[in-house]
ModelCIF file with pLDDT and N, C-alpha, C, O atoms, coordinates in Angstrom:
data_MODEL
#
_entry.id   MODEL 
#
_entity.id                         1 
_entity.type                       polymer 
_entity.pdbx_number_of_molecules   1 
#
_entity_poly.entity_id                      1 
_entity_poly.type                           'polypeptide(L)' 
_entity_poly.nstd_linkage                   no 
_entity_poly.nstd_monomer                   no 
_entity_poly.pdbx_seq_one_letter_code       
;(UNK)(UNK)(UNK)(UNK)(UNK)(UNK)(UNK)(UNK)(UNK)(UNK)(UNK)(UNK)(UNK)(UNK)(UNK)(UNK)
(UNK)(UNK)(UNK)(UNK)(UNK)(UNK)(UNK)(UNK)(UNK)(UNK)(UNK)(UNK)(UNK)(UNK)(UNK)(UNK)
(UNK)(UNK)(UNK)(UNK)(UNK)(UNK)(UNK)(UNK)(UNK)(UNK)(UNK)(UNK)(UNK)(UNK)(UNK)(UNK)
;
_entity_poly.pdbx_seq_one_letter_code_can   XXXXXXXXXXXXXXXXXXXXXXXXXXXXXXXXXXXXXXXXXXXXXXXX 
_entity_poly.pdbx_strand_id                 A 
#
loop_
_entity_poly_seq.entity_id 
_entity_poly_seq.num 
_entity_poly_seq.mon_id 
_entity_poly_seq.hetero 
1 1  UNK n 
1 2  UNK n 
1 3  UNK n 
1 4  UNK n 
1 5  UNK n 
1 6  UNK n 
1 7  UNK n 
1 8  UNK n 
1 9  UNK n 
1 10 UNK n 
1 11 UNK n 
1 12 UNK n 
1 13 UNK n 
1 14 UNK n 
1 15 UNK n 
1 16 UNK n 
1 17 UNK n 
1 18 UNK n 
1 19 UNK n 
1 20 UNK n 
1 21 UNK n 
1 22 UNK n 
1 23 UNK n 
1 24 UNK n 
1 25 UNK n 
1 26 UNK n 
1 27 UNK n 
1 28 UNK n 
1 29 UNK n 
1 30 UNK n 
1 31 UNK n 
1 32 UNK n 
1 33 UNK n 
1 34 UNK n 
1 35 UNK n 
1 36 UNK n 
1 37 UNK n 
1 38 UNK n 
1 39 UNK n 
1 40 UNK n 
1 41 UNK n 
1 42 UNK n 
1 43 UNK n 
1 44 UNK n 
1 45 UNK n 
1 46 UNK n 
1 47 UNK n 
1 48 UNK n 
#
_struct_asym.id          A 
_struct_asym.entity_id   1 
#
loop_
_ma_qa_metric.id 
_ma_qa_metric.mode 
_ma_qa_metric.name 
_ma_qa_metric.software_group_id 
_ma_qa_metric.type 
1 global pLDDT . pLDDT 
2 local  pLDDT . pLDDT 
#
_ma_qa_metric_global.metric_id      1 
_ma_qa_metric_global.metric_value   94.08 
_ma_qa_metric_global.model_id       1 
_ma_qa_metric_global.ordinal_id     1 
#
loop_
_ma_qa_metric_local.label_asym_id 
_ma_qa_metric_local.label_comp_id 
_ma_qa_metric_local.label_seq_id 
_ma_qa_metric_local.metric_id 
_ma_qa_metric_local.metric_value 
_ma_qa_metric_local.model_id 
_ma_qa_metric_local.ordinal_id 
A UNK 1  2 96.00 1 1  
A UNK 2  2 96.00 1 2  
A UNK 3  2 97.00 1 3  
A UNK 4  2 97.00 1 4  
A UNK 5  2 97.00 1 5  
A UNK 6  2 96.00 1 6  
A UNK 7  2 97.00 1 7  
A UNK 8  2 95.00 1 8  
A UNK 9  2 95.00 1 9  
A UNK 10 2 96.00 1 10 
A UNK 11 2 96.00 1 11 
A UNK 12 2 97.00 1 12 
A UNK 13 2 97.00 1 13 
A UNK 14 2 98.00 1 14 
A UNK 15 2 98.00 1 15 
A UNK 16 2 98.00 1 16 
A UNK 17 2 98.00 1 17 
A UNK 18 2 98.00 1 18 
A UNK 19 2 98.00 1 19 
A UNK 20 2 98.00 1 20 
A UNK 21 2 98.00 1 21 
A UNK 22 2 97.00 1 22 
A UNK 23 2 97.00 1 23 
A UNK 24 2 98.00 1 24 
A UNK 25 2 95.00 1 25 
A UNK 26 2 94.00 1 26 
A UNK 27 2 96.00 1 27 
A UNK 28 2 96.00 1 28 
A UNK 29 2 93.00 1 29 
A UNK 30 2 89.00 1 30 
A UNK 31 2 84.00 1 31 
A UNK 32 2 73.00 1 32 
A UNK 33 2 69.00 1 33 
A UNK 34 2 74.00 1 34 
A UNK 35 2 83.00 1 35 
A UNK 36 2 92.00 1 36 
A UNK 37 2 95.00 1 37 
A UNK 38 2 97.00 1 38 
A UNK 39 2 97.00 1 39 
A UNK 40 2 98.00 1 40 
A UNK 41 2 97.00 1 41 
A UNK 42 2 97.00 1 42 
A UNK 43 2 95.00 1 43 
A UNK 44 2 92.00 1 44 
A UNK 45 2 94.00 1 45 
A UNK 46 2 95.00 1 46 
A UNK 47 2 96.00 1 47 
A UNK 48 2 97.00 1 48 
#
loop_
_atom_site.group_PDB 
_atom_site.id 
_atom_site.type_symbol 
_atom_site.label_atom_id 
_atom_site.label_alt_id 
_atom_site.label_comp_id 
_atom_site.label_asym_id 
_atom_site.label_entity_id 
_atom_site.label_seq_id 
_atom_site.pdbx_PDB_ins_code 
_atom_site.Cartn_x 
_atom_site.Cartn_y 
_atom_site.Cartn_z 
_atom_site.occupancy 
_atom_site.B_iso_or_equiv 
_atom_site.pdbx_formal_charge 
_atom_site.auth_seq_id 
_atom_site.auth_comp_id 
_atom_site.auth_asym_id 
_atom_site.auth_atom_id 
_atom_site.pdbx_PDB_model_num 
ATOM 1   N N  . UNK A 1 1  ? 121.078 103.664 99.358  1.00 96.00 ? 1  UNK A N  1 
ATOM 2   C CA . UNK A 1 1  ? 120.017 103.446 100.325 1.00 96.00 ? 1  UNK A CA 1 
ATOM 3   C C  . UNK A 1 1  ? 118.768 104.221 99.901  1.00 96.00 ? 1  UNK A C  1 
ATOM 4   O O  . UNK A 1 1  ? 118.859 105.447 99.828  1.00 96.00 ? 1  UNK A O  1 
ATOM 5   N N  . UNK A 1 2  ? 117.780 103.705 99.657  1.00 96.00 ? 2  UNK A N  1 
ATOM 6   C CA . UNK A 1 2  ? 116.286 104.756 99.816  1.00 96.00 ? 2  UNK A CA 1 
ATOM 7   C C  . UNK A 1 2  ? 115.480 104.173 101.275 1.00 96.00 ? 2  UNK A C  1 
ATOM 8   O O  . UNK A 1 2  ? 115.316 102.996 101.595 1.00 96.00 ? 2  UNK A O  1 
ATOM 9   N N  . UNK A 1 3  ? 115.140 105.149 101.863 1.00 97.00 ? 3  UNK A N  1 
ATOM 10  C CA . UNK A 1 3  ? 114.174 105.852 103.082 1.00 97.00 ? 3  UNK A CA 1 
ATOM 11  C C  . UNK A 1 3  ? 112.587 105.444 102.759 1.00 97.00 ? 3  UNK A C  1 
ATOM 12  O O  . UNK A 1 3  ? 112.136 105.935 101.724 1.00 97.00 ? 3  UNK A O  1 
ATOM 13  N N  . UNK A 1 4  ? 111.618 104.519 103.610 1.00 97.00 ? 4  UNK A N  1 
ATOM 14  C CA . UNK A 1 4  ? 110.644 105.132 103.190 1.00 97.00 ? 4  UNK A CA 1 
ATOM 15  C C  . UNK A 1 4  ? 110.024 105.326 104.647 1.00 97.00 ? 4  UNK A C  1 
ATOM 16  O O  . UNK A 1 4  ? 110.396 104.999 105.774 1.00 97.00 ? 4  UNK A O  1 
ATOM 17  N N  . UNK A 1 5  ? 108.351 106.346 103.874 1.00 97.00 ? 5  UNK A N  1 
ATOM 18  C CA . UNK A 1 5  ? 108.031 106.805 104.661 1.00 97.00 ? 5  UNK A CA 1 
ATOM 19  C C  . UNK A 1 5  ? 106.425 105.724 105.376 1.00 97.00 ? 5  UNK A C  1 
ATOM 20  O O  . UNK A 1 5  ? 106.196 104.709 104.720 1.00 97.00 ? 5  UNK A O  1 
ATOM 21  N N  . UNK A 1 6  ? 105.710 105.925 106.295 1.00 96.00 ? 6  UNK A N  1 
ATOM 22  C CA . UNK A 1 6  ? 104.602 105.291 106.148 1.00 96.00 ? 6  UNK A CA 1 
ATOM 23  C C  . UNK A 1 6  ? 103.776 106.028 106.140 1.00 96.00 ? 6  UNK A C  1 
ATOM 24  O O  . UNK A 1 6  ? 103.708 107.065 106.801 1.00 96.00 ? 6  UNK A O  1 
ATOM 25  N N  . UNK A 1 7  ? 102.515 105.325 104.887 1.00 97.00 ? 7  UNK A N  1 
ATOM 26  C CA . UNK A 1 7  ? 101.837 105.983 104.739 1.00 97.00 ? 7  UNK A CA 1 
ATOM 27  C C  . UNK A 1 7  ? 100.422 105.290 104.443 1.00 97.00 ? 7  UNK A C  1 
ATOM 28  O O  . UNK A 1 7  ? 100.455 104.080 104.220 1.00 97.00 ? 7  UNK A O  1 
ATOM 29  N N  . UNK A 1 8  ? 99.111  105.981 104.420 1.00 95.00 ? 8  UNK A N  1 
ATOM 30  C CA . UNK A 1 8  ? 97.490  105.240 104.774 1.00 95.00 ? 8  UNK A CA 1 
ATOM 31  C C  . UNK A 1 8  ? 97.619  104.372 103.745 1.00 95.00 ? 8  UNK A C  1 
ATOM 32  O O  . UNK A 1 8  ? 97.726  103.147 103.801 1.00 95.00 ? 8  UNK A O  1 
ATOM 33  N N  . UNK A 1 9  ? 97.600  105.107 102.771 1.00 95.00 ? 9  UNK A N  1 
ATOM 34  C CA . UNK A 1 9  ? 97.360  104.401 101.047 1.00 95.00 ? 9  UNK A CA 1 
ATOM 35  C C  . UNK A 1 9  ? 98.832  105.247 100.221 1.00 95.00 ? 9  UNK A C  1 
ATOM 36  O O  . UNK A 1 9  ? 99.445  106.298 100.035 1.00 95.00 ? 9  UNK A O  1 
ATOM 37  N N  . UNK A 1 10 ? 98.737  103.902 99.983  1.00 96.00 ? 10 UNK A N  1 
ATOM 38  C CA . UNK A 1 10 ? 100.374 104.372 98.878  1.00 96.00 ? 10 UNK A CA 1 
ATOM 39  C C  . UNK A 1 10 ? 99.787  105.102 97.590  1.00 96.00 ? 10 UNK A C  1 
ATOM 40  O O  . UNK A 1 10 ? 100.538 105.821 96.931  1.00 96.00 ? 10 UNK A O  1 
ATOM 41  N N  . UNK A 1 11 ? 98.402  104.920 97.209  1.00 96.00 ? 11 UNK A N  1 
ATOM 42  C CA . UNK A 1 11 ? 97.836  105.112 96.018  1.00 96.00 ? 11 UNK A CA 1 
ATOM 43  C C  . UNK A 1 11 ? 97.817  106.265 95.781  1.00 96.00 ? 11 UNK A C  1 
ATOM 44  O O  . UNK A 1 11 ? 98.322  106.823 94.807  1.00 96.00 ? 11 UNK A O  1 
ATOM 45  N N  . UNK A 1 12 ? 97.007  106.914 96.980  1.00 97.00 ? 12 UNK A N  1 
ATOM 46  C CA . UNK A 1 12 ? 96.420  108.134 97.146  1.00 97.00 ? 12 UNK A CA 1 
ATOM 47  C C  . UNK A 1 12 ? 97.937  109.136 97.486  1.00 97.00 ? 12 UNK A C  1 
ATOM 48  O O  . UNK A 1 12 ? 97.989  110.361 97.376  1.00 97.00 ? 12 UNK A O  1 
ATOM 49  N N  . UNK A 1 13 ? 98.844  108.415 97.824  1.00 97.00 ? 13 UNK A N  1 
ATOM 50  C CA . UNK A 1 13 ? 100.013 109.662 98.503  1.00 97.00 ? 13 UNK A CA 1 
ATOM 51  C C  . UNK A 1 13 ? 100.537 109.969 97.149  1.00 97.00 ? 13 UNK A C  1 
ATOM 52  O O  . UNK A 1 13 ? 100.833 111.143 96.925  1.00 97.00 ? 13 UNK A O  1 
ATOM 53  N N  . UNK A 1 14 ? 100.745 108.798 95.912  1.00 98.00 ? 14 UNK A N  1 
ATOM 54  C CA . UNK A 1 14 ? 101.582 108.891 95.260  1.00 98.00 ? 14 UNK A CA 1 
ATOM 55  C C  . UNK A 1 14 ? 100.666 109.966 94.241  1.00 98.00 ? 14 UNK A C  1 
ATOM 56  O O  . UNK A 1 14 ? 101.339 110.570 93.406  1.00 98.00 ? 14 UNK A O  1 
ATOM 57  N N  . UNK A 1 15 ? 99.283  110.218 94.261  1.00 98.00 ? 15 UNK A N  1 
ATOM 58  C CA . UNK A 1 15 ? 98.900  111.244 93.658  1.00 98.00 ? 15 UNK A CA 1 
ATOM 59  C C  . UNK A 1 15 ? 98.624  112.561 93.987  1.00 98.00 ? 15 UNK A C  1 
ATOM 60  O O  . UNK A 1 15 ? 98.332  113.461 93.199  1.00 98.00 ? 15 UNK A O  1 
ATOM 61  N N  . UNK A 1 16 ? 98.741  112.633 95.281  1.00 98.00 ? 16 UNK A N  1 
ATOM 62  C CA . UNK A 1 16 ? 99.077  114.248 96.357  1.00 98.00 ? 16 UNK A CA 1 
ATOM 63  C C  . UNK A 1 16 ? 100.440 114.208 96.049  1.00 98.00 ? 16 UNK A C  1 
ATOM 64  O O  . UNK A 1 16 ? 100.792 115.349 95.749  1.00 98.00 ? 16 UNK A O  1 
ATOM 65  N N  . UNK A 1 17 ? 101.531 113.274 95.975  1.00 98.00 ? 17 UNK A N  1 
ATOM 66  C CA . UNK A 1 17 ? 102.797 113.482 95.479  1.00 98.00 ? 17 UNK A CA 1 
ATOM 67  C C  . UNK A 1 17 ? 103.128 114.594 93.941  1.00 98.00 ? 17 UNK A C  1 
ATOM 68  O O  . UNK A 1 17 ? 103.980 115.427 93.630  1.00 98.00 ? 17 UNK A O  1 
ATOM 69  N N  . UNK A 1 18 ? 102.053 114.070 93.387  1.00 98.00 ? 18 UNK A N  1 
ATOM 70  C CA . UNK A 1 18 ? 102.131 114.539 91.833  1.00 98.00 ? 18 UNK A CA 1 
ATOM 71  C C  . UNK A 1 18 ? 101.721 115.918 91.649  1.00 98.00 ? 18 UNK A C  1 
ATOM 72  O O  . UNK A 1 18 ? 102.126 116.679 90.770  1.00 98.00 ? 18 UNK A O  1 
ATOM 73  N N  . UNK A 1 19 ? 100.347 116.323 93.138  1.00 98.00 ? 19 UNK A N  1 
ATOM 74  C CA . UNK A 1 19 ? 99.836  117.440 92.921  1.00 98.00 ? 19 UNK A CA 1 
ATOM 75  C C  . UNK A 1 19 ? 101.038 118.429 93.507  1.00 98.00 ? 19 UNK A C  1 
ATOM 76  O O  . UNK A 1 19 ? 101.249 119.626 93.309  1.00 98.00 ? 19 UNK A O  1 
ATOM 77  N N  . UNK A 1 20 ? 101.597 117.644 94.144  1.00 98.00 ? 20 UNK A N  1 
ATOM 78  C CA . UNK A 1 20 ? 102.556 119.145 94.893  1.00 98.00 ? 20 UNK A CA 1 
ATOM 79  C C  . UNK A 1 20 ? 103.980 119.198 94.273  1.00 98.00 ? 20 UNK A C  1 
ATOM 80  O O  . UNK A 1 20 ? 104.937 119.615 94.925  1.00 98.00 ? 20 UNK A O  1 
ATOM 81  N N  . UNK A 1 21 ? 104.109 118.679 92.750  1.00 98.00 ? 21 UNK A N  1 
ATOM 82  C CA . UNK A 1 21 ? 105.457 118.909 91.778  1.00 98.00 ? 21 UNK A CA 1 
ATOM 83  C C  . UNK A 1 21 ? 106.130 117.655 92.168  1.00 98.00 ? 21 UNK A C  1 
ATOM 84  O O  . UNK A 1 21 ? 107.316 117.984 92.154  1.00 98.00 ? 21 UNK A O  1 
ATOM 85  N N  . UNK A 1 22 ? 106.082 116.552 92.469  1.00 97.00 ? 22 UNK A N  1 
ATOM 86  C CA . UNK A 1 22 ? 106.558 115.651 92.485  1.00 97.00 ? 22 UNK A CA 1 
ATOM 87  C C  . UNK A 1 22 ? 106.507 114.765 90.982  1.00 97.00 ? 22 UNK A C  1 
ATOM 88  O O  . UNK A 1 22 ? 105.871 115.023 89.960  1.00 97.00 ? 22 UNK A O  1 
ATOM 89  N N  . UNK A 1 23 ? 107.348 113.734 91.255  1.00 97.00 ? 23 UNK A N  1 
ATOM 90  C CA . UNK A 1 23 ? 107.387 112.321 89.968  1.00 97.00 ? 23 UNK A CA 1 
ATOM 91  C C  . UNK A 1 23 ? 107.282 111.130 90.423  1.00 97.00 ? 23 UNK A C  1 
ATOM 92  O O  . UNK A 1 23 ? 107.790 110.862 91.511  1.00 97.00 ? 23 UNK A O  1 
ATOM 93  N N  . UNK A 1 24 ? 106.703 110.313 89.795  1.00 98.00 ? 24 UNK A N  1 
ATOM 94  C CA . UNK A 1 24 ? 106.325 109.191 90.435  1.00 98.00 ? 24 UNK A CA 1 
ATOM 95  C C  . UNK A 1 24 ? 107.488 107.897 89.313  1.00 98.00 ? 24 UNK A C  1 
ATOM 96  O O  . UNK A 1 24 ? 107.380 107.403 88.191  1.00 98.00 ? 24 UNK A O  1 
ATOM 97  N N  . UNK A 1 25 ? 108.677 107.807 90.627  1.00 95.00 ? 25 UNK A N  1 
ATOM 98  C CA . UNK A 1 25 ? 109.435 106.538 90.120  1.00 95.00 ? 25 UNK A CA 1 
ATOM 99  C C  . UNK A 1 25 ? 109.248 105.353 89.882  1.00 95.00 ? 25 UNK A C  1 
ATOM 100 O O  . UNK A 1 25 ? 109.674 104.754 88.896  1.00 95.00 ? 25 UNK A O  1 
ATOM 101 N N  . UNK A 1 26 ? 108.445 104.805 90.961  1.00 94.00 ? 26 UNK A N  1 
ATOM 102 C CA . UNK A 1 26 ? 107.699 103.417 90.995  1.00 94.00 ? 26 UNK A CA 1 
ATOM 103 C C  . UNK A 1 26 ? 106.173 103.860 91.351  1.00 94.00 ? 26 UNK A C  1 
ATOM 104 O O  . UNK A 1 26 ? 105.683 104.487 92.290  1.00 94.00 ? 26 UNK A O  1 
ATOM 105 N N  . UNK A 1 27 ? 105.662 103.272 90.218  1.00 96.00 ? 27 UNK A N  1 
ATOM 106 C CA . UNK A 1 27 ? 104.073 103.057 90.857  1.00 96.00 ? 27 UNK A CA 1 
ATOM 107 C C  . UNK A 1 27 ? 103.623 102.186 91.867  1.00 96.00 ? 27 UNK A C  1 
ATOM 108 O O  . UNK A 1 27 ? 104.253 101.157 92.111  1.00 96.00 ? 27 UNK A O  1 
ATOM 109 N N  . UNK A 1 28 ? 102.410 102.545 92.596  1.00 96.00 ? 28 UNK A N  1 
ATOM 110 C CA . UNK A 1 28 ? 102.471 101.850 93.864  1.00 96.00 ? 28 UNK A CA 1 
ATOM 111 C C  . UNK A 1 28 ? 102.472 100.080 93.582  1.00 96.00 ? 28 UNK A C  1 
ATOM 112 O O  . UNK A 1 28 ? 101.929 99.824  92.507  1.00 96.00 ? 28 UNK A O  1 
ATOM 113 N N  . UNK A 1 29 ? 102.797 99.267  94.071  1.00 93.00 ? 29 UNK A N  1 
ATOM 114 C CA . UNK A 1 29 ? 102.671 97.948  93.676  1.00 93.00 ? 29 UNK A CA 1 
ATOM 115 C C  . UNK A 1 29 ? 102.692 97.229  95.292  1.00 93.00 ? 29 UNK A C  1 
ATOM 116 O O  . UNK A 1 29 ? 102.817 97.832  96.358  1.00 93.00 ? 29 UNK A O  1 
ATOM 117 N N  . UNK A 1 30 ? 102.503 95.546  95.042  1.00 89.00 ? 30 UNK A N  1 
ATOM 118 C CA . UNK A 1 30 ? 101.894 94.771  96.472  1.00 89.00 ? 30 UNK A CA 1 
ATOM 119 C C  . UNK A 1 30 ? 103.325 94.273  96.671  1.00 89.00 ? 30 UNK A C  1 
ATOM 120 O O  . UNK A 1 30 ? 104.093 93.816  95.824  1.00 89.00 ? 30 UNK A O  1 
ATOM 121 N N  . UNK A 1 31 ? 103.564 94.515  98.342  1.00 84.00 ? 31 UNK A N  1 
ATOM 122 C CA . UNK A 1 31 ? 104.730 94.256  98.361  1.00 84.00 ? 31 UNK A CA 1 
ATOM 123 C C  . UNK A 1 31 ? 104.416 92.915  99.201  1.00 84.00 ? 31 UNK A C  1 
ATOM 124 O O  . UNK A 1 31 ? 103.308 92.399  99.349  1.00 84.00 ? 31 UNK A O  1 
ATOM 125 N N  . UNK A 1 32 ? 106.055 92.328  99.883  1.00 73.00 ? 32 UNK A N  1 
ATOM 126 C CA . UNK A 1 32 ? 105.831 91.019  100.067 1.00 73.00 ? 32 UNK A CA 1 
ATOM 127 C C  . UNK A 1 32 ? 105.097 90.784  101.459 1.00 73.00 ? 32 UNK A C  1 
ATOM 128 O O  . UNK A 1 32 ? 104.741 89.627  101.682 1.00 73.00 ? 32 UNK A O  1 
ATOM 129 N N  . UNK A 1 33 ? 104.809 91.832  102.497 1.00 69.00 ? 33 UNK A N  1 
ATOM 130 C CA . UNK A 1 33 ? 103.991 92.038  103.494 1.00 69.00 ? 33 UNK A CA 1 
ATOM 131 C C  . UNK A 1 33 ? 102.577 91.942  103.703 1.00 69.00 ? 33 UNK A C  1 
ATOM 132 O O  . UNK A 1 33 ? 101.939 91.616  104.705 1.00 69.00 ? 33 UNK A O  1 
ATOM 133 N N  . UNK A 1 34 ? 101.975 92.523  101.800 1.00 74.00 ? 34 UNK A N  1 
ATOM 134 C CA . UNK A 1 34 ? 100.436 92.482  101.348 1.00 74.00 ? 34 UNK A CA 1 
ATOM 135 C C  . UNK A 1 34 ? 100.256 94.269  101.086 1.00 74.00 ? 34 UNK A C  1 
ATOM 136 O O  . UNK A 1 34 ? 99.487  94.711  100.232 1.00 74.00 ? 34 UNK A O  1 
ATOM 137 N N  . UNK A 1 35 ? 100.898 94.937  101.760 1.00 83.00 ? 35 UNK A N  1 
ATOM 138 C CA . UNK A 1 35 ? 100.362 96.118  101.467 1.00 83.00 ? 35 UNK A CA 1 
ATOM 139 C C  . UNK A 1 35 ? 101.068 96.758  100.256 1.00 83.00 ? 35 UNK A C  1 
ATOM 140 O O  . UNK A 1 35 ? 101.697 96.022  99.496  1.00 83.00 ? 35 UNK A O  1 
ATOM 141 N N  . UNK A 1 36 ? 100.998 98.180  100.012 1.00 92.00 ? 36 UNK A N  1 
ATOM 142 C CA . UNK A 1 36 ? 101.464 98.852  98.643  1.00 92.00 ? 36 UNK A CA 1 
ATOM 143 C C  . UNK A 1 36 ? 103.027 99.298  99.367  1.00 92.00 ? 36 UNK A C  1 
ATOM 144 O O  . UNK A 1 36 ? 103.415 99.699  100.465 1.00 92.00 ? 36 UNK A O  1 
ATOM 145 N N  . UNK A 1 37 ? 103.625 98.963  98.051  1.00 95.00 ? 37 UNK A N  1 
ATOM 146 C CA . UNK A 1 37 ? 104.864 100.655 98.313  1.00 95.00 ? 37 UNK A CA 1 
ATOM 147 C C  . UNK A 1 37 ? 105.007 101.028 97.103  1.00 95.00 ? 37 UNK A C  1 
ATOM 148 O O  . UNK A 1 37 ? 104.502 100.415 96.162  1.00 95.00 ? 37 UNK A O  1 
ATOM 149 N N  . UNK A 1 38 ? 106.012 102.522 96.932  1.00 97.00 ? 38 UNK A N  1 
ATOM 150 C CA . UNK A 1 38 ? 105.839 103.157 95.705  1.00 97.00 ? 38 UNK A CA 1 
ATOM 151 C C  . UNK A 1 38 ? 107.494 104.222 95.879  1.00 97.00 ? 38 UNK A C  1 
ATOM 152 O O  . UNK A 1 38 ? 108.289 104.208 96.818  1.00 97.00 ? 38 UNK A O  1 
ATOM 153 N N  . UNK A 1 39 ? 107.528 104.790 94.994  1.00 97.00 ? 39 UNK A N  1 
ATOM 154 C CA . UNK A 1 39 ? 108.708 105.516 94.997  1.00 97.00 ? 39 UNK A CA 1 
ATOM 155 C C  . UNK A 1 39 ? 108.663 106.767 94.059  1.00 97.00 ? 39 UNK A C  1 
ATOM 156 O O  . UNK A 1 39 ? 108.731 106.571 92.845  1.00 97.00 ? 39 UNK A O  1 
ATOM 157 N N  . UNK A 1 40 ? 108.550 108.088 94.561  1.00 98.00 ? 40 UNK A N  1 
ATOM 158 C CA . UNK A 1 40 ? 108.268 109.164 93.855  1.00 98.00 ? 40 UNK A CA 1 
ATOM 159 C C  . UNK A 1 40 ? 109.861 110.104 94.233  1.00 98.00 ? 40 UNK A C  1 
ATOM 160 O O  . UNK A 1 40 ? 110.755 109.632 94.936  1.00 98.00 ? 40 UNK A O  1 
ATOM 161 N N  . UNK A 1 41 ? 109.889 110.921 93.846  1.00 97.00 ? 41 UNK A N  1 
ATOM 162 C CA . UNK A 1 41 ? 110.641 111.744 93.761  1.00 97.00 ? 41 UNK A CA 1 
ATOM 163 C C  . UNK A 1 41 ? 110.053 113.854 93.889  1.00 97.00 ? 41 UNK A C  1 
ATOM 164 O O  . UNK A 1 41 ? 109.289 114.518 93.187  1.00 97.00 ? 41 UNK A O  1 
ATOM 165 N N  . UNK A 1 42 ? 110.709 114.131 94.847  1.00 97.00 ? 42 UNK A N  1 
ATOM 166 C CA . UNK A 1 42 ? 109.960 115.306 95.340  1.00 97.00 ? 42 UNK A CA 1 
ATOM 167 C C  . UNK A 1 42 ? 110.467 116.284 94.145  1.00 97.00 ? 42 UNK A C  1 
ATOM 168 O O  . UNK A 1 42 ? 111.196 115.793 93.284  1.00 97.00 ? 42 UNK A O  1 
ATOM 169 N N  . UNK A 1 43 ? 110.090 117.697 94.068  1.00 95.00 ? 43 UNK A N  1 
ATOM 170 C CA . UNK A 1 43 ? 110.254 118.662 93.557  1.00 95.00 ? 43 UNK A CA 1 
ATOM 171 C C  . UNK A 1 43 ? 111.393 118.871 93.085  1.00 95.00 ? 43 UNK A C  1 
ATOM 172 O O  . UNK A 1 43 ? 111.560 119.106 91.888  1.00 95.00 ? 43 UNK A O  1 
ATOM 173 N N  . UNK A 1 44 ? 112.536 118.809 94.110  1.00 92.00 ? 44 UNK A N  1 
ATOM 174 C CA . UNK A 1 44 ? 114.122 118.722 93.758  1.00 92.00 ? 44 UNK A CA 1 
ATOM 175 C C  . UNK A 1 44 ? 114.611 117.813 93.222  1.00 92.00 ? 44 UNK A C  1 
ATOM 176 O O  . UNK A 1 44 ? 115.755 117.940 92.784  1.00 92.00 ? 44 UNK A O  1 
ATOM 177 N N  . UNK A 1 45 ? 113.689 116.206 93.033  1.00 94.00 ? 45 UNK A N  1 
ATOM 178 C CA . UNK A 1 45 ? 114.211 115.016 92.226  1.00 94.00 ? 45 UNK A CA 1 
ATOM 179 C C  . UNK A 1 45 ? 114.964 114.227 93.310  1.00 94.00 ? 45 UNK A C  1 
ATOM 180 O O  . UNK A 1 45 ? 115.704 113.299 92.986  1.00 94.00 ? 45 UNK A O  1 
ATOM 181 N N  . UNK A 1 46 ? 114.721 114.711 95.055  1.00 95.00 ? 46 UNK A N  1 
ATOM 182 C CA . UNK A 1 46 ? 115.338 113.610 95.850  1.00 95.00 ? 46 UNK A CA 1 
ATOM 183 C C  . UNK A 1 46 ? 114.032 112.205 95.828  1.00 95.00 ? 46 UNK A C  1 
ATOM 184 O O  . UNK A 1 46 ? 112.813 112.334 95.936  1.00 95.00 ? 46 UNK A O  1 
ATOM 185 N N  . UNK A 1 47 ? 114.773 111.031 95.666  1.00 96.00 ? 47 UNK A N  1 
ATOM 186 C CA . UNK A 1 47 ? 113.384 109.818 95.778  1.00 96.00 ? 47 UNK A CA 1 
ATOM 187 C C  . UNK A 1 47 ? 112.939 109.356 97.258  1.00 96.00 ? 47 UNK A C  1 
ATOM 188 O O  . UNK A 1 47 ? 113.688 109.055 98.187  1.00 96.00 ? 47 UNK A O  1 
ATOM 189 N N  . UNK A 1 48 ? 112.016 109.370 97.247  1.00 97.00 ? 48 UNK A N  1 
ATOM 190 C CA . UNK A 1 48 ? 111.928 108.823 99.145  1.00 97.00 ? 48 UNK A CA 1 
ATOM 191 C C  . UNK A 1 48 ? 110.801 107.717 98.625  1.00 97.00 ? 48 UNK A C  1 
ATOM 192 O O  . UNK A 1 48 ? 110.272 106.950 99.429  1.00 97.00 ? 48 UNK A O  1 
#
């Protein structure tokens, strides 16, 4: 199972993701709704 979270801009989270020791699993991309999703992985390497 992966969790997600909501968020303004997937763009912008997934690069505050990066500033605070995160990895970015999936880059943000258009999902089938129209908006972004993305998949990073926090500090410890859990993915949300």
């Amino acid at each position: 199972w992966l969790n997600f979270i909501r968020v303004v801009d997937a763009a912008d989270a997934v690069a505050h993701a990066v500033v605070l020791g995160g990895r970015v699993l999936v880059e943000p991309r258009i999902d089938r709704h129209g908006g972004k999703v993305a998949v990073v992985a926090d500090p410890t390497g859990a993915p949300v």
